[in-house]
PDB file of N, CA and C in Angstrom:
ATOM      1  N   UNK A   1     306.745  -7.425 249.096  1.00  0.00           N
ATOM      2  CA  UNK A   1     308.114  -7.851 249.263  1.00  0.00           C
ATOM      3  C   UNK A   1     308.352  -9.092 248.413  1.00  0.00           C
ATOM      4  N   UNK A   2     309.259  -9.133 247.890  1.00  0.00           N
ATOM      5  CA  UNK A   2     310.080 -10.441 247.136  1.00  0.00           C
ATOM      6  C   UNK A   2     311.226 -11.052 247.856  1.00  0.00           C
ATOM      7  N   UNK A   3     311.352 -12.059 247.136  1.00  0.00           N
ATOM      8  CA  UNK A   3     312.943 -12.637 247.598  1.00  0.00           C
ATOM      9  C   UNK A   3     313.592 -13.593 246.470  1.00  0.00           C
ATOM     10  N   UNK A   4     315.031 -13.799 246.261  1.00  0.00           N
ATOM     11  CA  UNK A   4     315.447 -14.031 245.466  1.00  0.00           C
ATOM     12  C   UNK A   4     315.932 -15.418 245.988  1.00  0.00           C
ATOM     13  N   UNK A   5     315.715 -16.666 245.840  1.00  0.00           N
ATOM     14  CA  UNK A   5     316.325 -17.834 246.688  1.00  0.00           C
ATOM     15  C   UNK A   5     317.446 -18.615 245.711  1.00  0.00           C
ATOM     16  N   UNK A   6     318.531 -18.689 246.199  1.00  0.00           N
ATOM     17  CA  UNK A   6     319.845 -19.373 245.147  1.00  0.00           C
ATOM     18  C   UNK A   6     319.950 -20.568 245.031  1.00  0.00           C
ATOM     19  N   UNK A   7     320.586 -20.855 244.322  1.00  0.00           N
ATOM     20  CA  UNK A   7     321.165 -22.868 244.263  1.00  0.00           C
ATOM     21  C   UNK A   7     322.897 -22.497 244.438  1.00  0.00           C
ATOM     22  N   UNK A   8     323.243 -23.017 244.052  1.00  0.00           N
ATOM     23  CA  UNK A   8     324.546 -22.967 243.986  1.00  0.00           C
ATOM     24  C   UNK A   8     325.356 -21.576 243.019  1.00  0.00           C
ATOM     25  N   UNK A   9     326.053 -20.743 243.806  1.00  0.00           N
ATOM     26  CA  UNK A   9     326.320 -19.863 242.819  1.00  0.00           C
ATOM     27  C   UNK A   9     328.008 -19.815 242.784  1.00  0.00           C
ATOM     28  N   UNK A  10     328.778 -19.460 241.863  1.00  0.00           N
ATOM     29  CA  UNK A  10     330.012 -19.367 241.832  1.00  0.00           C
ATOM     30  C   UNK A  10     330.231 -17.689 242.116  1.00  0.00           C
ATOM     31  N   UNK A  11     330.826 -17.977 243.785  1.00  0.00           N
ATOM     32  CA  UNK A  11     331.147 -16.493 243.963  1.00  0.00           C
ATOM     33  C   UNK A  11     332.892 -16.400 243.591  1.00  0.00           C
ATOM     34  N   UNK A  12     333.590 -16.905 243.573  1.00  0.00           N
ATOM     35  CA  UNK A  12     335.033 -16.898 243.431  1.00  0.00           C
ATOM     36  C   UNK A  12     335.972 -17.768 242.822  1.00  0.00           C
ATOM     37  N   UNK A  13     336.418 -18.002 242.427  1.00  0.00           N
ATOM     38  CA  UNK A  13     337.554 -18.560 241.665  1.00  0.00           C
ATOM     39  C   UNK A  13     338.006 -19.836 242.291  1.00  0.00           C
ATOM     40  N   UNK A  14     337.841 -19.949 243.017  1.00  0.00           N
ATOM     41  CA  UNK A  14     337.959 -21.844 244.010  1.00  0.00           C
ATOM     42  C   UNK A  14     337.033 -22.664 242.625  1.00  0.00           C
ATOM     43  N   UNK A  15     337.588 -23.915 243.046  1.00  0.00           N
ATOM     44  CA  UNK A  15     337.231 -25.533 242.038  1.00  0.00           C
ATOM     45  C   UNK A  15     335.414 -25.144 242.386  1.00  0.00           C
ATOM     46  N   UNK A  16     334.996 -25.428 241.692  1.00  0.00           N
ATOM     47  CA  UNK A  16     333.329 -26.031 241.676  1.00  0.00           C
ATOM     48  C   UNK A  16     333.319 -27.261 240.812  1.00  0.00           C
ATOM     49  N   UNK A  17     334.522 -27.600 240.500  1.00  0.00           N
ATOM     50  CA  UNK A  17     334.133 -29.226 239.970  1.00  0.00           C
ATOM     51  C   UNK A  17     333.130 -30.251 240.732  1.00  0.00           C
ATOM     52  N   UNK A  18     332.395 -30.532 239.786  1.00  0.00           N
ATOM     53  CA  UNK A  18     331.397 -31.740 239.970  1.00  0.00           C
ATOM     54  C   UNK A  18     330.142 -31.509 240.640  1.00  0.00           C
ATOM     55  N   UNK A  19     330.289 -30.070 240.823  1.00  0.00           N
ATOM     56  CA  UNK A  19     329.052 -29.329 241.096  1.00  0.00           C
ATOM     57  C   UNK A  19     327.531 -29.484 240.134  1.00  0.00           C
ATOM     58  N   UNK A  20     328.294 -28.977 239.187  1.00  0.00           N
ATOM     59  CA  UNK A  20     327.752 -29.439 237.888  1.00  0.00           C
ATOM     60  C   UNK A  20     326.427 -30.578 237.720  1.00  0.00           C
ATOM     61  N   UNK A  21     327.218 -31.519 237.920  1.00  0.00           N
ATOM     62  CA  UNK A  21     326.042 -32.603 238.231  1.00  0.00           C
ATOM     63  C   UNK A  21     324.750 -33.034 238.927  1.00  0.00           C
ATOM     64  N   UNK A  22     324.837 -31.578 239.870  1.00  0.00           N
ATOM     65  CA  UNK A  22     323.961 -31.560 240.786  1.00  0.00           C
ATOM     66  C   UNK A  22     322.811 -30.984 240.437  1.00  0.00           C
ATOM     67  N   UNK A  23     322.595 -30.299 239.416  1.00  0.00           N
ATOM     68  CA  UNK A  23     322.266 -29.274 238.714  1.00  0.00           C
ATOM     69  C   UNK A  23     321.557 -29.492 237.382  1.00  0.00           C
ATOM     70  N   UNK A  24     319.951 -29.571 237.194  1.00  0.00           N
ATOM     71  CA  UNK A  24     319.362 -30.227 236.263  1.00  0.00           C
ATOM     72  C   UNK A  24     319.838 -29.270 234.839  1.00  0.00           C
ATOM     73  N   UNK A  25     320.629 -28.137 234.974  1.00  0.00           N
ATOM     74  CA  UNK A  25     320.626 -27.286 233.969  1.00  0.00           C
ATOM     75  C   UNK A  25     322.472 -27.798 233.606  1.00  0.00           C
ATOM     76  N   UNK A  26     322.902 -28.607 234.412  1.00  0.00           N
ATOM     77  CA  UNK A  26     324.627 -29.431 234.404  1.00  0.00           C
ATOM     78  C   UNK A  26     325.580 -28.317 234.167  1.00  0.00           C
ATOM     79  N   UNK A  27     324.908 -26.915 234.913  1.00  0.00           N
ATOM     80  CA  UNK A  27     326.177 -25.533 235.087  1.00  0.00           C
ATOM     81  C   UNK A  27     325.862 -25.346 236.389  1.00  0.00           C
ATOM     82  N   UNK A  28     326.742 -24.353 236.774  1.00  0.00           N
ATOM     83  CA  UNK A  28     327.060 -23.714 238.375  1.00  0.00           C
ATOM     84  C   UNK A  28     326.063 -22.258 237.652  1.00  0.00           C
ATOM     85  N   UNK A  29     325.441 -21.671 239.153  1.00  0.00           N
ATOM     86  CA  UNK A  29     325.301 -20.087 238.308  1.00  0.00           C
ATOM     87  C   UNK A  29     326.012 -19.199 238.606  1.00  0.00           C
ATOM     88  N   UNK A  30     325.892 -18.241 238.305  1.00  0.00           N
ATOM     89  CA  UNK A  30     327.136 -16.943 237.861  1.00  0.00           C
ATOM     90  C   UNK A  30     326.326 -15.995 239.056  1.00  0.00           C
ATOM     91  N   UNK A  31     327.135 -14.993 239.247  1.00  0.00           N
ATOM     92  CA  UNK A  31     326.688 -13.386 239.847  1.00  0.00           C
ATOM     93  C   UNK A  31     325.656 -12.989 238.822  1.00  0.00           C
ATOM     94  N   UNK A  32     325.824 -12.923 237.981  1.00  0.00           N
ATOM     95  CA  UNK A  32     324.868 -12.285 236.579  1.00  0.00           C
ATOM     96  C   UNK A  32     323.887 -12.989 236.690  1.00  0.00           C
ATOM     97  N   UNK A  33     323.648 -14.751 237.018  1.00  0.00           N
ATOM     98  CA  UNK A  33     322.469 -14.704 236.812  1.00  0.00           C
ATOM     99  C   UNK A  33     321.270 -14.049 238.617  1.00  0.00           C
ATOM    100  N   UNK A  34     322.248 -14.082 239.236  1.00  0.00           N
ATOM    101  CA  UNK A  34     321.693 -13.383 240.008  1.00  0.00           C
ATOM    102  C   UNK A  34     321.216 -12.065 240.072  1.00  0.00           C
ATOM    103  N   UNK A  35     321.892 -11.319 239.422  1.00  0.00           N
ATOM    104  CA  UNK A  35     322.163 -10.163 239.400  1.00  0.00           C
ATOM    105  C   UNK A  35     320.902  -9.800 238.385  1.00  0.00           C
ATOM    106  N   UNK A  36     320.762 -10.248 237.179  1.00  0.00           N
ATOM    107  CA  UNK A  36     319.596 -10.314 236.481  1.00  0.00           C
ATOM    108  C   UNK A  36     318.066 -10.911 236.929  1.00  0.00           C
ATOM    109  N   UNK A  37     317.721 -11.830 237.928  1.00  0.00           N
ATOM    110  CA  UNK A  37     316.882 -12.058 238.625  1.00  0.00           C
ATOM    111  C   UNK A  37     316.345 -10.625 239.430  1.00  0.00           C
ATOM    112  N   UNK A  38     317.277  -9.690 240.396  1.00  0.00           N
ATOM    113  CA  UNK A  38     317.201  -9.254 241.235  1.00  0.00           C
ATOM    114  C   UNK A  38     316.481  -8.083 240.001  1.00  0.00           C
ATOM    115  N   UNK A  39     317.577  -7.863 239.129  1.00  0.00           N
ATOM    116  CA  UNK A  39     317.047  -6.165 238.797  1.00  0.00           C
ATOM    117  C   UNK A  39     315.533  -7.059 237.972  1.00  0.00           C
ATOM    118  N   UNK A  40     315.403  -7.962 237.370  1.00  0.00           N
ATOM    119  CA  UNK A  40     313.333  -8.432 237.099  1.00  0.00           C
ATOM    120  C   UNK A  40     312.947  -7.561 238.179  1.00  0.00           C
ATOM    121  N   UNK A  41     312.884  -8.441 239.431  1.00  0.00           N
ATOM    122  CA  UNK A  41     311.943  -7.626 240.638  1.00  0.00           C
ATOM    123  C   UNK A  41     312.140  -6.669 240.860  1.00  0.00           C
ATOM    124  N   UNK A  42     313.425  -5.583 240.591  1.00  0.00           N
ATOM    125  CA  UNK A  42     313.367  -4.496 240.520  1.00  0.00           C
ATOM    126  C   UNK A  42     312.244  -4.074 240.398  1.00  0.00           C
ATOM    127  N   UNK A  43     312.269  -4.044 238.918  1.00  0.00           N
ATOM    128  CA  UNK A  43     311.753  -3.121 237.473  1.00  0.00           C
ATOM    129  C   UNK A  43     310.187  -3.560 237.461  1.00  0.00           C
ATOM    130  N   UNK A  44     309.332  -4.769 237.664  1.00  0.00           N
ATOM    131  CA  UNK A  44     308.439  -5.629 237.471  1.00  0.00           C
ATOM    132  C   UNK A  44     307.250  -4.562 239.149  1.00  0.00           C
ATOM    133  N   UNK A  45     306.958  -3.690 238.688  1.00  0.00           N
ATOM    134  CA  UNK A  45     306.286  -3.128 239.859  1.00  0.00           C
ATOM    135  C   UNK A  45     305.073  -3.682 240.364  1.00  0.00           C
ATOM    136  N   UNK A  46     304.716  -4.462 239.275  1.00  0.00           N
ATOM    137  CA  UNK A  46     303.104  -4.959 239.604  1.00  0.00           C
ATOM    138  C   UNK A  46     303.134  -6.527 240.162  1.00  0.00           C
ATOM    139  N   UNK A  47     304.869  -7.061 240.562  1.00  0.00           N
ATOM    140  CA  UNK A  47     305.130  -8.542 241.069  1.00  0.00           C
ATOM    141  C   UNK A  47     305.339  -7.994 242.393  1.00  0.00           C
ATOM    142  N   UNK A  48     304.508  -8.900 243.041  1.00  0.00           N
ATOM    143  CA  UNK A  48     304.567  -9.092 245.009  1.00  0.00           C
ATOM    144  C   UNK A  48     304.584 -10.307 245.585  1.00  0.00           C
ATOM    145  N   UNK A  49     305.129 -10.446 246.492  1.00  0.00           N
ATOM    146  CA  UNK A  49     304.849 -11.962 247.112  1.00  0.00           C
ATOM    147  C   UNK A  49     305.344 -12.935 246.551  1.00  0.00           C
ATOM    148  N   UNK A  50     306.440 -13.154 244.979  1.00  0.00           N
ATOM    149  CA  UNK A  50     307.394 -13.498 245.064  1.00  0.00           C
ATOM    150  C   UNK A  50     308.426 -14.200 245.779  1.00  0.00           C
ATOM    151  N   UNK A  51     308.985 -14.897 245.691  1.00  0.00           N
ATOM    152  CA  UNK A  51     310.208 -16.179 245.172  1.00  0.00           C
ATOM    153  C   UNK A  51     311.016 -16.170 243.897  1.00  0.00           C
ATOM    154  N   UNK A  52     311.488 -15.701 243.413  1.00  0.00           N
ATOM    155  CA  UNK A  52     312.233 -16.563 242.087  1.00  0.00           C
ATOM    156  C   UNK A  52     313.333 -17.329 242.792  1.00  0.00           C
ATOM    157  N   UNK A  53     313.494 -18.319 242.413  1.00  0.00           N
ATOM    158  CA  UNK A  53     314.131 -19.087 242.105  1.00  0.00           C
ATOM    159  C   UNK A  53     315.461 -19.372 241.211  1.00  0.00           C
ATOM    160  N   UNK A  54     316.813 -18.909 241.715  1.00  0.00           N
ATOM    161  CA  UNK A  54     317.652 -18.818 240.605  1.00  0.00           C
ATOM    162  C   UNK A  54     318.896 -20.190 241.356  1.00  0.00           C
ATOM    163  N   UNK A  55     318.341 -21.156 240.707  1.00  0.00           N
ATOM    164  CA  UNK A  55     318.570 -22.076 241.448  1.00  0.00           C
ATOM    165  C   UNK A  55     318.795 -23.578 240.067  1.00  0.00           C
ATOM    166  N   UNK A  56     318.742 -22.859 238.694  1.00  0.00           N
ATOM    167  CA  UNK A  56     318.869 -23.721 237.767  1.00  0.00           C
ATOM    168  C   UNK A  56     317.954 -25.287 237.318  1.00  0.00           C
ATOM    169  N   UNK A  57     316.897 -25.084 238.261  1.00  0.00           N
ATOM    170  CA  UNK A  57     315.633 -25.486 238.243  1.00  0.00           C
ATOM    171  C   UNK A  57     315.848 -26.956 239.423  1.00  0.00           C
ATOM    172  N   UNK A  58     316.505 -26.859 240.732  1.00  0.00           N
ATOM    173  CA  UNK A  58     316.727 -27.352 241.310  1.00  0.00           C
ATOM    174  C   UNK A  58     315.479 -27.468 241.982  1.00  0.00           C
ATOM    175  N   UNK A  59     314.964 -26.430 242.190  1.00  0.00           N
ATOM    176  CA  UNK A  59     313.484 -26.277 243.205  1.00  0.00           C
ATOM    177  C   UNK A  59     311.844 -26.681 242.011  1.00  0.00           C
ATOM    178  N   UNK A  60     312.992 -27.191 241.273  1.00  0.00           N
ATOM    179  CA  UNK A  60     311.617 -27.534 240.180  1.00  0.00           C
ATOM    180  C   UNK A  60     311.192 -29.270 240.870  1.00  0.00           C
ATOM    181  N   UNK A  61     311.349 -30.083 241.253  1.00  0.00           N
ATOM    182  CA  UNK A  61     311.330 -31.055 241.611  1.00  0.00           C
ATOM    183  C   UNK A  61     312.434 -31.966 241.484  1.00  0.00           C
ATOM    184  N   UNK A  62     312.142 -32.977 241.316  1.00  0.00           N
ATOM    185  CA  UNK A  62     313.157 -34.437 241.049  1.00  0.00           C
ATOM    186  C   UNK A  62     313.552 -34.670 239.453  1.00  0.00           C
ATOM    187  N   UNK A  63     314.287 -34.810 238.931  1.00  0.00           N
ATOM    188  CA  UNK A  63     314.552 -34.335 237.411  1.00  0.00           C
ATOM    189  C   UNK A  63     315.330 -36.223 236.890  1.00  0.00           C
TER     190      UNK A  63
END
């Protein structure tokens, strides 16, 4: 089993101003980049026990 863990994602059209900043990569993420995480573990048959992280390297430490 895997799992896909998020940071901040822009699901809708509302302000995300200043979000940004929070964010060592200084963007919000998209559906896509989720969406591209998920189908990796799809496709990747020989990955188990998994985490990614689509989180713009928030879970990377203190930046």
């Amino acid at each position: 089993m895997n799992a896909v863990s998020l940071g901040i994602i822009r699901t809708q059209e509302s302000s995300y101003a200043g979000l940004e900043s929070m964010d060592p990569l200084r963007r919000v993420g998209e559906i896509d980049d989720v969406v591209s995480a998920v189908m990796y573990l799809e496709r990747a048959g020989f990955v188990t026990g998994e985490i990614s992280h689509v989180d713009g390297g928030q879970s990377a430490g203190h930046w």
